[in-house]
N, C-alpha and C. Protein backbone atom coordinates (compact mmCIF):
# COMPACT_ATOMS: atom_id res chain seq x y z
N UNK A 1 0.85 -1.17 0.00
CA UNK A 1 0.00 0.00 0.00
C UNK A 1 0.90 1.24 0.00
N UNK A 2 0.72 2.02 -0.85
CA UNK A 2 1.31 3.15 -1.07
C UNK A 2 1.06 3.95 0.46
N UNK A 3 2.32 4.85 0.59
CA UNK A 3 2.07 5.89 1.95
C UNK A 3 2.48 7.53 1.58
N UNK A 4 1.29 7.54 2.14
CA UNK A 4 1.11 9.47 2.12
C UNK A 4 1.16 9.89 3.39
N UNK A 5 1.37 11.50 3.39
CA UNK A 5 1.09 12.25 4.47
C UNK A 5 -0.29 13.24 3.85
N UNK A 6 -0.40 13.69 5.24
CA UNK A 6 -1.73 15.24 5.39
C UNK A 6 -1.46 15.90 6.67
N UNK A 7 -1.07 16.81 6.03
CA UNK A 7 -0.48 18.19 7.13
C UNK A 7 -2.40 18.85 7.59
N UNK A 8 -2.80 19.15 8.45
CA UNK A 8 -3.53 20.12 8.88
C UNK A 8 -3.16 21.21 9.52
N UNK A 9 -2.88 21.91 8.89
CA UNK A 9 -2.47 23.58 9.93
C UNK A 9 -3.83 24.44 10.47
N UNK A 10 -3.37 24.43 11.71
CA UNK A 10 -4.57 24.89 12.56
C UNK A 10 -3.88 26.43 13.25
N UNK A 11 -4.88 27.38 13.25
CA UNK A 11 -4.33 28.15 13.88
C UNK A 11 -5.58 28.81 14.47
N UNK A 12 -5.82 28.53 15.94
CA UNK A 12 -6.74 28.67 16.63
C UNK A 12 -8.28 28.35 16.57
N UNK A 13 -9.13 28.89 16.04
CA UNK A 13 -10.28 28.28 15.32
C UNK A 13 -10.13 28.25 13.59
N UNK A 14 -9.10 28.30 13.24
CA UNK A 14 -8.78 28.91 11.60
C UNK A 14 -8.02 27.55 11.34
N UNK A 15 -8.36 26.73 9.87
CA UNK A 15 -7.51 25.72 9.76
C UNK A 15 -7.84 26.41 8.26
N UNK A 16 -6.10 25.32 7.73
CA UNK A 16 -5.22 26.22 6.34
C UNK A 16 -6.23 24.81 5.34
N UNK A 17 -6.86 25.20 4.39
CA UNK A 17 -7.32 24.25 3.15
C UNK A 17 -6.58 24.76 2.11
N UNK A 18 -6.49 23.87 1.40
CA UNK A 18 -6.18 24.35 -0.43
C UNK A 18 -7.01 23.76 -0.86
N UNK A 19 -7.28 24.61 -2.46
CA UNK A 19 -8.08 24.11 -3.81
C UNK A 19 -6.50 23.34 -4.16
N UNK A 20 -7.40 21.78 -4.58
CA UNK A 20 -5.96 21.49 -5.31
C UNK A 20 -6.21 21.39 -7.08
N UNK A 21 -5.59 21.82 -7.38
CA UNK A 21 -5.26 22.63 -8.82
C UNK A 21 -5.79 21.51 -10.10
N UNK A 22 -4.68 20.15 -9.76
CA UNK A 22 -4.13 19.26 -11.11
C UNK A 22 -4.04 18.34 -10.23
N UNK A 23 -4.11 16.98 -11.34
CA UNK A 23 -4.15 15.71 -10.78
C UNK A 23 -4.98 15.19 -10.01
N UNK A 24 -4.40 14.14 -9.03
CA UNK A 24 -5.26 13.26 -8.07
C UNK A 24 -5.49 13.96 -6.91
N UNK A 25 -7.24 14.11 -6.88
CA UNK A 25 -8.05 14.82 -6.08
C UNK A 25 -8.14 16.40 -6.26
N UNK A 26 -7.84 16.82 -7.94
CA UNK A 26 -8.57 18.17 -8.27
C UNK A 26 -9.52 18.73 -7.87
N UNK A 27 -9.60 19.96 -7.76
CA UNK A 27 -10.99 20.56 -7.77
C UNK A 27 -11.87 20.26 -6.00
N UNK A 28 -10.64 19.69 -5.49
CA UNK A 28 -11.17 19.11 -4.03
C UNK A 28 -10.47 20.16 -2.94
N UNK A 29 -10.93 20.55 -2.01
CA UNK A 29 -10.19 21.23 -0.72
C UNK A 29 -9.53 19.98 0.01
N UNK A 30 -8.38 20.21 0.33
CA UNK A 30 -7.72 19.19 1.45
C UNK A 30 -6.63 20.00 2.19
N UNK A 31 -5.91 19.02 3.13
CA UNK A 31 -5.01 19.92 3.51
C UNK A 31 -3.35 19.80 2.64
N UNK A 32 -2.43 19.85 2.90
CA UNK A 32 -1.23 19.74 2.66
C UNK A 32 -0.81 18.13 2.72
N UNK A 33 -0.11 17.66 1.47
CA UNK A 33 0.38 16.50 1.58
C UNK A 33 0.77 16.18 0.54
N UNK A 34 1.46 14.43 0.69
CA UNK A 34 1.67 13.91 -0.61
C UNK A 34 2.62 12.44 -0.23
N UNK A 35 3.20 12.00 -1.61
CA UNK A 35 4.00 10.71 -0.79
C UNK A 35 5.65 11.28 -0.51
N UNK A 36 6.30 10.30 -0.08
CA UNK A 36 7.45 10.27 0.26
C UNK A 36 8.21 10.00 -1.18
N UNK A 37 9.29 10.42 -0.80
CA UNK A 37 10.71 10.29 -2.19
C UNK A 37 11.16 9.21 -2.00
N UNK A 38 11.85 8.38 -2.57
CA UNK A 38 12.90 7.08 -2.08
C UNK A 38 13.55 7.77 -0.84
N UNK A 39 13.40 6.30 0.15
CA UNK A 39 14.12 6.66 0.97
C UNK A 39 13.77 8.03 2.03
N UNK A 40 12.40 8.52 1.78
CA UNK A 40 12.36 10.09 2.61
C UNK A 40 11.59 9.28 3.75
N UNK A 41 11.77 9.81 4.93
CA UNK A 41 11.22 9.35 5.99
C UNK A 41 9.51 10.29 5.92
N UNK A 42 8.61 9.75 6.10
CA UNK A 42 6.96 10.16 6.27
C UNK A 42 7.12 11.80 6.64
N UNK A 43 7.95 11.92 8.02
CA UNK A 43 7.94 13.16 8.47
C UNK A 43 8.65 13.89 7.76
N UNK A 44 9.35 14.08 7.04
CA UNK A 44 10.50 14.55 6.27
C UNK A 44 9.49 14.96 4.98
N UNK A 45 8.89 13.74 4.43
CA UNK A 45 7.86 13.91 3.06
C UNK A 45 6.61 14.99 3.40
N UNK A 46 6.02 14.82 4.84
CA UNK A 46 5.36 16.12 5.65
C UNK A 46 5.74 17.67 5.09
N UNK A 47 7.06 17.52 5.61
CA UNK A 47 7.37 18.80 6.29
C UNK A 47 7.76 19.31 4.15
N UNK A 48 8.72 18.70 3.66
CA UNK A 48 8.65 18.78 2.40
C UNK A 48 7.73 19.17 1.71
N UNK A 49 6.73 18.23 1.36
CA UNK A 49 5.22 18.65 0.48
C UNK A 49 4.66 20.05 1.08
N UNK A 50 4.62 20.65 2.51
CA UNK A 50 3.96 21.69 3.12
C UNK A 50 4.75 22.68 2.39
N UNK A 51 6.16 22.92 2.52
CA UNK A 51 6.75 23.94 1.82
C UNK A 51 6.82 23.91 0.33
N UNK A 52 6.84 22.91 -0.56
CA UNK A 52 6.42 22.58 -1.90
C UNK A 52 5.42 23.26 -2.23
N UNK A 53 4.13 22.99 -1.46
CA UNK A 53 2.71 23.36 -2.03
C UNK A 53 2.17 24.66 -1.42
N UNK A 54 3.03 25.42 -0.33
CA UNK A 54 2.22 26.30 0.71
C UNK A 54 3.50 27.41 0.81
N UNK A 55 4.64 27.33 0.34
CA UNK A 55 5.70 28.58 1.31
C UNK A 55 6.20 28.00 1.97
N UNK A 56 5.62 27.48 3.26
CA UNK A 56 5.37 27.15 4.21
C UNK A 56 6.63 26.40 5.28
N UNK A 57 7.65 26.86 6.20
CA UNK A 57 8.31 25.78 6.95
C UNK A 57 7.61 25.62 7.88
N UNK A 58 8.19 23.82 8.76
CA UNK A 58 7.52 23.49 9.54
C UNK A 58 8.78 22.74 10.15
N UNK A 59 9.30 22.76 11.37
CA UNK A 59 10.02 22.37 12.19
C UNK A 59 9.53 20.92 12.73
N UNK A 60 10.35 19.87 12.83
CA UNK A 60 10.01 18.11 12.62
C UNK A 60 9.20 18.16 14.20
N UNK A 61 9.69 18.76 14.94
CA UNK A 61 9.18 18.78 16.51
C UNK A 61 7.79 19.78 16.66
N UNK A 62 6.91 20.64 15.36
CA UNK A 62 5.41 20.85 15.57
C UNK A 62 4.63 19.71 14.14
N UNK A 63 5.28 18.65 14.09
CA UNK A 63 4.40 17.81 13.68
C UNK A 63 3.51 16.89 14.73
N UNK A 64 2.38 17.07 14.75
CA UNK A 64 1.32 16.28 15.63
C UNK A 64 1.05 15.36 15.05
N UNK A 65 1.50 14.19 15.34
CA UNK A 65 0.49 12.91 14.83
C UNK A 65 -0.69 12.50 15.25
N UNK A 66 -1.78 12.97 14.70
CA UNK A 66 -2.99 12.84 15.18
C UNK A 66 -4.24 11.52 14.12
N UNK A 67 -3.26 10.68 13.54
CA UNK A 67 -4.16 9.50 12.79
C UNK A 67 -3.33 9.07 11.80
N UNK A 68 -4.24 8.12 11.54
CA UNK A 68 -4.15 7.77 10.44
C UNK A 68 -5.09 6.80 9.43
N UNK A 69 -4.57 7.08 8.09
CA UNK A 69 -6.10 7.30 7.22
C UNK A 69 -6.09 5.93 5.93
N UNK A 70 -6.58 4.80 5.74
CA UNK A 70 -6.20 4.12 4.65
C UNK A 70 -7.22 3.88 4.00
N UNK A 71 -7.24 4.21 2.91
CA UNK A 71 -8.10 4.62 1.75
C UNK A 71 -8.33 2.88 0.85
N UNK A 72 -8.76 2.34 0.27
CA UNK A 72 -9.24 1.42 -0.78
C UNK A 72 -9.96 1.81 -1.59
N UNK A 73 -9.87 1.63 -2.96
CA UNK A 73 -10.28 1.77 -4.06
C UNK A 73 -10.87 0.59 -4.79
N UNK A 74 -12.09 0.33 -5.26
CA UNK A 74 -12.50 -0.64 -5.43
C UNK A 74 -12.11 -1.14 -6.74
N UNK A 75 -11.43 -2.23 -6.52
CA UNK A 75 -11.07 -3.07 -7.78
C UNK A 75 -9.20 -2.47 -8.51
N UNK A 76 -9.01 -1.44 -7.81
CA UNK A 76 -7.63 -0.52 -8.15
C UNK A 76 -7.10 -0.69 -6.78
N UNK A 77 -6.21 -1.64 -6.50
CA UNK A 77 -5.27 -1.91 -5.58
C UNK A 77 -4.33 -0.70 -5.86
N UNK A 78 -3.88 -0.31 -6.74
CA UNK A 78 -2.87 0.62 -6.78
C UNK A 78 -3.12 2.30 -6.36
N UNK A 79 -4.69 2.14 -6.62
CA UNK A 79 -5.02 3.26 -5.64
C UNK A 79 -4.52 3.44 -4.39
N UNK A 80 -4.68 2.59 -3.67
CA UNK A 80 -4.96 2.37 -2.18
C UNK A 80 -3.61 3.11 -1.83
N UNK A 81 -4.42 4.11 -0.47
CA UNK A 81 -3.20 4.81 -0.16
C UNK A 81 -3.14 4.48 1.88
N UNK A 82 -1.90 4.53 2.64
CA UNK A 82 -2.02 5.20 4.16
C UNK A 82 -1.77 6.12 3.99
N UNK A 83 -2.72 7.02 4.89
CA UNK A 83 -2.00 8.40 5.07
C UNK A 83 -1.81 8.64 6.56
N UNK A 84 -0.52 9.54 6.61
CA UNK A 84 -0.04 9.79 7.73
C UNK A 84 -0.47 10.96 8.29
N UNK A 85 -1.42 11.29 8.77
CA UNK A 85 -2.40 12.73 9.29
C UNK A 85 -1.19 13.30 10.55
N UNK A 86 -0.88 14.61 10.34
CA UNK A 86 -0.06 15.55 11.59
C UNK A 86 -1.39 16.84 11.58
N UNK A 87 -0.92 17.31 12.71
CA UNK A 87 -1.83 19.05 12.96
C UNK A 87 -0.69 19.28 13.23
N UNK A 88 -0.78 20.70 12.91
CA UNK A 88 0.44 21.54 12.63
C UNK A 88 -0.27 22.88 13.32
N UNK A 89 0.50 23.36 14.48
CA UNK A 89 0.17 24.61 15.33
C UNK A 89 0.75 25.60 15.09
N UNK A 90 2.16 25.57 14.55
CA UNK A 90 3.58 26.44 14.54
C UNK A 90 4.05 26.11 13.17
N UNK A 91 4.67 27.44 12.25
CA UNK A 91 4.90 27.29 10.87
C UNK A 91 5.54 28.62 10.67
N UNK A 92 7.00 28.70 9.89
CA UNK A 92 7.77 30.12 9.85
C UNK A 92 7.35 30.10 8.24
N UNK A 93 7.45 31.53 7.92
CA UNK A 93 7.06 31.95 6.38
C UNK A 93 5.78 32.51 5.74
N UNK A 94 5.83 32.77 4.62
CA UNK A 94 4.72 33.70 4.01
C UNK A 94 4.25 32.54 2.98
N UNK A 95 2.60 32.35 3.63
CA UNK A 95 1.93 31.70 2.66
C UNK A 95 1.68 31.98 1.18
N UNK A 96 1.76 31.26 0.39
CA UNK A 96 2.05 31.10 -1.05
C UNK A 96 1.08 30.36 -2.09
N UNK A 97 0.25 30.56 -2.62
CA UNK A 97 -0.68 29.96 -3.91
C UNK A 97 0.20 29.57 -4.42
N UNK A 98 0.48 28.19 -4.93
CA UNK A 98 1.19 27.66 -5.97
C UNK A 98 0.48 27.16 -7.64
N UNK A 99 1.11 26.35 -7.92
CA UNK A 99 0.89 25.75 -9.52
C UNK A 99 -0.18 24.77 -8.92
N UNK A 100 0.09 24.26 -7.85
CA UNK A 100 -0.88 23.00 -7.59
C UNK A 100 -2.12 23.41 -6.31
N UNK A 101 -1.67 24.09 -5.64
CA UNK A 101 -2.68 24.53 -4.18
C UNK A 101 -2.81 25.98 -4.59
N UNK A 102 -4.33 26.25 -4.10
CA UNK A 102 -4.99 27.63 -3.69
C UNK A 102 -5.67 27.13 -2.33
N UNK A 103 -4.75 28.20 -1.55
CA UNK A 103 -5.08 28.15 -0.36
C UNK A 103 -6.12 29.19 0.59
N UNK A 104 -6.61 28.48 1.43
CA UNK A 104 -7.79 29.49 2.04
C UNK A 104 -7.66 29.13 3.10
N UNK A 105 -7.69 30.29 4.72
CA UNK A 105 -7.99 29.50 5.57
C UNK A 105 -9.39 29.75 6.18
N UNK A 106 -10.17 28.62 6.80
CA UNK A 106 -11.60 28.51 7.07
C UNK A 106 -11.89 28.51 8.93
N UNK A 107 -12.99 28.59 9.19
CA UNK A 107 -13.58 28.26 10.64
C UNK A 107 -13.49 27.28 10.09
N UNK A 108 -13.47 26.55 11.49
CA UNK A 108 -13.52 25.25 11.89
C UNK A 108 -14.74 24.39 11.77
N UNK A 109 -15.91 25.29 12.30
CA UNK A 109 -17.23 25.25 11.82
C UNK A 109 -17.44 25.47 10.57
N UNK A 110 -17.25 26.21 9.42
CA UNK A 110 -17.56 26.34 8.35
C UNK A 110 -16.63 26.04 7.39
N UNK A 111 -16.12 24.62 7.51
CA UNK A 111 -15.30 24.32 6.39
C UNK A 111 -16.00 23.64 4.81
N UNK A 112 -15.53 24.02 3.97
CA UNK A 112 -16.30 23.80 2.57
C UNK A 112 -16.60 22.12 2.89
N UNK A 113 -17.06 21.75 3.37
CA UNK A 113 -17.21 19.84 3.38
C UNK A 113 -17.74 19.10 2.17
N UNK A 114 -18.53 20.26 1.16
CA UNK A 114 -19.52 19.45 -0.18
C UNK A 114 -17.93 19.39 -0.87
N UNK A 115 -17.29 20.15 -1.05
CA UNK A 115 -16.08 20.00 -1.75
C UNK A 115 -14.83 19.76 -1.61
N UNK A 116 -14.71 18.23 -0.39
CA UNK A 116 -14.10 17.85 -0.11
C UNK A 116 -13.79 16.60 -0.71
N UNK A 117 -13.27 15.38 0.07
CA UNK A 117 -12.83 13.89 -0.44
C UNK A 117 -14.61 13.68 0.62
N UNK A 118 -14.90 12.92 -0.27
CA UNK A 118 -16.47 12.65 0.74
C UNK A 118 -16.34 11.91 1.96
N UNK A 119 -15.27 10.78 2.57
CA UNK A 119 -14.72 10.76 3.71
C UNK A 119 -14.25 11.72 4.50
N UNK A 120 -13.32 12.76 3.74
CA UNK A 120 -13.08 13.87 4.96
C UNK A 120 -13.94 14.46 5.24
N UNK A 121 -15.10 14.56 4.71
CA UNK A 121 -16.19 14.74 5.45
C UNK A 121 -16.67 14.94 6.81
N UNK A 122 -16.27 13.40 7.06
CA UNK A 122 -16.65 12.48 8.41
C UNK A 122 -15.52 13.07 9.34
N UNK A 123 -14.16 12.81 8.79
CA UNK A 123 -13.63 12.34 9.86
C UNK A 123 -12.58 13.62 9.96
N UNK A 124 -12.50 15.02 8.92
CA UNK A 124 -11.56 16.20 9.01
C UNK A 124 -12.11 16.81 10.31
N UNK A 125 -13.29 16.94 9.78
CA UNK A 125 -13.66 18.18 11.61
C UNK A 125 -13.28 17.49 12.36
N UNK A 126 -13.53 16.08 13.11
CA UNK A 126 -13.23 15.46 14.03
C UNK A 126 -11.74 15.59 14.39
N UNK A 127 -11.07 16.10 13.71
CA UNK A 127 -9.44 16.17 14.04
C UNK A 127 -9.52 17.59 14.00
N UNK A 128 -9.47 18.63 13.28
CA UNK A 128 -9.40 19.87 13.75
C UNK A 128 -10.23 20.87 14.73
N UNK A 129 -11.05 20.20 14.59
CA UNK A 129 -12.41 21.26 15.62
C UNK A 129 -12.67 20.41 17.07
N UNK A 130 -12.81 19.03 16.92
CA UNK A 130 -12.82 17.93 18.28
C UNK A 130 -11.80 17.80 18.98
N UNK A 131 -10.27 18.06 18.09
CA UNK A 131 -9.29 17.18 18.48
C UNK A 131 -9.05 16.08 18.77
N UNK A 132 -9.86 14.95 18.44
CA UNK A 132 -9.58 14.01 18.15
C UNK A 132 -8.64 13.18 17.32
N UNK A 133 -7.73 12.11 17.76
CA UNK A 133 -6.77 11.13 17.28
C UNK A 133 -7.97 9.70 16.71
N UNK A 134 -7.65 9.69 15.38
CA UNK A 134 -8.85 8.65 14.71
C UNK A 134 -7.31 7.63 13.70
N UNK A 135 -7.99 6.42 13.68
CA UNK A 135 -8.12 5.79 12.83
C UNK A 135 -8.95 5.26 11.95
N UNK A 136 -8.97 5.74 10.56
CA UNK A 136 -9.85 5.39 9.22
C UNK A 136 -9.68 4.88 8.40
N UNK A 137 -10.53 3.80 8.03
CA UNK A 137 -10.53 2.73 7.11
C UNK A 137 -11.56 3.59 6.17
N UNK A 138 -11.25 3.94 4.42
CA UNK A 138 -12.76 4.42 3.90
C UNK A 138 -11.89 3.24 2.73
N UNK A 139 -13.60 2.62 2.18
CA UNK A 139 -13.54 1.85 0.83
C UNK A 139 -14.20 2.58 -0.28
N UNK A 140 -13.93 3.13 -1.03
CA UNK A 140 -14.41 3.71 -2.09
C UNK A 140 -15.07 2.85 -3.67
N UNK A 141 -15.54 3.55 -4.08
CA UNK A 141 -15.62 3.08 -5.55
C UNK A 141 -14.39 3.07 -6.26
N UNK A 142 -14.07 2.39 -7.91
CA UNK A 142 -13.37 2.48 -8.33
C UNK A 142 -13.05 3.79 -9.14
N UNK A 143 -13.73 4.76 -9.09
CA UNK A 143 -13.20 6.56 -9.22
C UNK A 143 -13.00 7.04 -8.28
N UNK A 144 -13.48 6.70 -6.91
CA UNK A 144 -13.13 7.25 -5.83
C UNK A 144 -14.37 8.59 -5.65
N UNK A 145 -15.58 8.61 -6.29
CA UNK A 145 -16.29 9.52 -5.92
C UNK A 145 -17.45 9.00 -5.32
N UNK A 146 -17.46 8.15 -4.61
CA UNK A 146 -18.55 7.99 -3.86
C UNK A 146 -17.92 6.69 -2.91
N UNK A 147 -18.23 7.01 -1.60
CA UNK A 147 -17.69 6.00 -0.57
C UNK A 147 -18.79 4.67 0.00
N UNK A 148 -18.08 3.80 -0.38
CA UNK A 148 -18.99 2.60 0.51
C UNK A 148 -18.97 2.26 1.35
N UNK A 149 -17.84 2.74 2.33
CA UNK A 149 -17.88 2.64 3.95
C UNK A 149 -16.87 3.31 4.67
N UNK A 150 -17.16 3.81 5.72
CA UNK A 150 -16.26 4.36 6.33
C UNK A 150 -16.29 4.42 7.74
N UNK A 151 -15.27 3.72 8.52
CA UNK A 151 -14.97 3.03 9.76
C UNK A 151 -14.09 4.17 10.35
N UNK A 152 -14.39 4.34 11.75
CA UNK A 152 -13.13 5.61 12.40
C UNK A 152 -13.59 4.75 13.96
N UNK A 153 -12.23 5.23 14.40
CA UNK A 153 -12.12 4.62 16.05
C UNK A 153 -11.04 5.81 16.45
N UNK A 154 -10.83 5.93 17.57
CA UNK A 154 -10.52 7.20 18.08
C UNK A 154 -8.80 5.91 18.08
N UNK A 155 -7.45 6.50 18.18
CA UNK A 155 -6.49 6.29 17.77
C UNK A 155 -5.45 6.65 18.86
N UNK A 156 -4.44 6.23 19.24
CA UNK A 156 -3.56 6.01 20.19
C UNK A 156 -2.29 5.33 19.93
N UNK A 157 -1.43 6.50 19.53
CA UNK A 157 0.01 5.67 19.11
C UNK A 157 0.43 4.54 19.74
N UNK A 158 0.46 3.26 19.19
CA UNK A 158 1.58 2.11 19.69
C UNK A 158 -0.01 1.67 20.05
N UNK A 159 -1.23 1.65 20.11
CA UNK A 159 -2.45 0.62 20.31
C UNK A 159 -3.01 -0.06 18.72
N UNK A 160 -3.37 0.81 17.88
CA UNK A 160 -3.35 -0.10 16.49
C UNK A 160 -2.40 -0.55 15.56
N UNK A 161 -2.27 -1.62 15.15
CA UNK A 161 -1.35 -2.24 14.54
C UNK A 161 -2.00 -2.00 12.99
N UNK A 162 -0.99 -1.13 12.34
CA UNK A 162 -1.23 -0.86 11.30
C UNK A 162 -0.52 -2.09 10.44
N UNK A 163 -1.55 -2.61 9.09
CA UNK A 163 -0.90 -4.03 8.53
C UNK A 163 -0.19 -2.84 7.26
């Protein structure tokens, strides 16, 4: 299974979204992310993709690990992604619209949710506005626009054994 990260930058009731531009999951708000390089450690691919897509630095010690997220795609194994979910409190630099992200930041309460991944739906507020630590299983269709299930349990480093 392929592995991703998702940065959430929170800054008090205000969390950072982007429009993402091109490619996989256009036209969708999410937060900051992407996969790792050969060899890049998860947190490293974090802190990387945030300044790639946002300006943005982020120091390895305000990454929050607050979940994690594994996606299935029906009938496309190669879809299938983990993602490594951090909240991010602390960040040096001047935010930046890129080629790939347009960024906005939202209430916590009023985040765009129709134009999201239809799982983050469920389970984004629950990490930025609840503070909640989740683990999520979503199975999707084989486009990935409509979900056939989606499982969350509240999450605790070193208690689920991720396969």
């Amino acid at each position: 299974m392929k592995q991703a990260t998702l940065c959430l930058l929170v800054n008090g009731n205000k969390v950072l979204l982007a429009m993402k531009k091109r490619g996989f999951g256009a036209n969708r708000w999410n937060g900051y992310g992407g996969k790792p390089d050969d060899g890049e450690s998860i947190e490293d691919a974090a802190i990387r993709e945030v300044k790639e897509e946002s300006g943005l630095t982020i120091d390895r010690g305000d990454l929050q690990k607050v979940g994690i997220a594994q996606f299935f795609f029906d009938g496309k194994p190669d879809w299938d992604q983990e993602v490594h979910i951090f909240l991010v409190e602390q960040w040096q630099g001047s935010l930046a619209e890129t080629d790939e992200m347009k960024p906005e930041w939202f209430d916590v309460n009023a985040m765009p949710l129709e134009a999201m991944w239809v799982s983050d739906q469920v389970w984004v507020p629950r990490i930025v506005r609840d503070k909640k630590k989740l683990f999520v299983t979503t199975h999707f269709t084989a486009d990935g626009n409509q979900m056939i299930s989606c499982k969350m349990q509240e999450w605790k480093q070193g208690e689920i054994k991720v396969k």
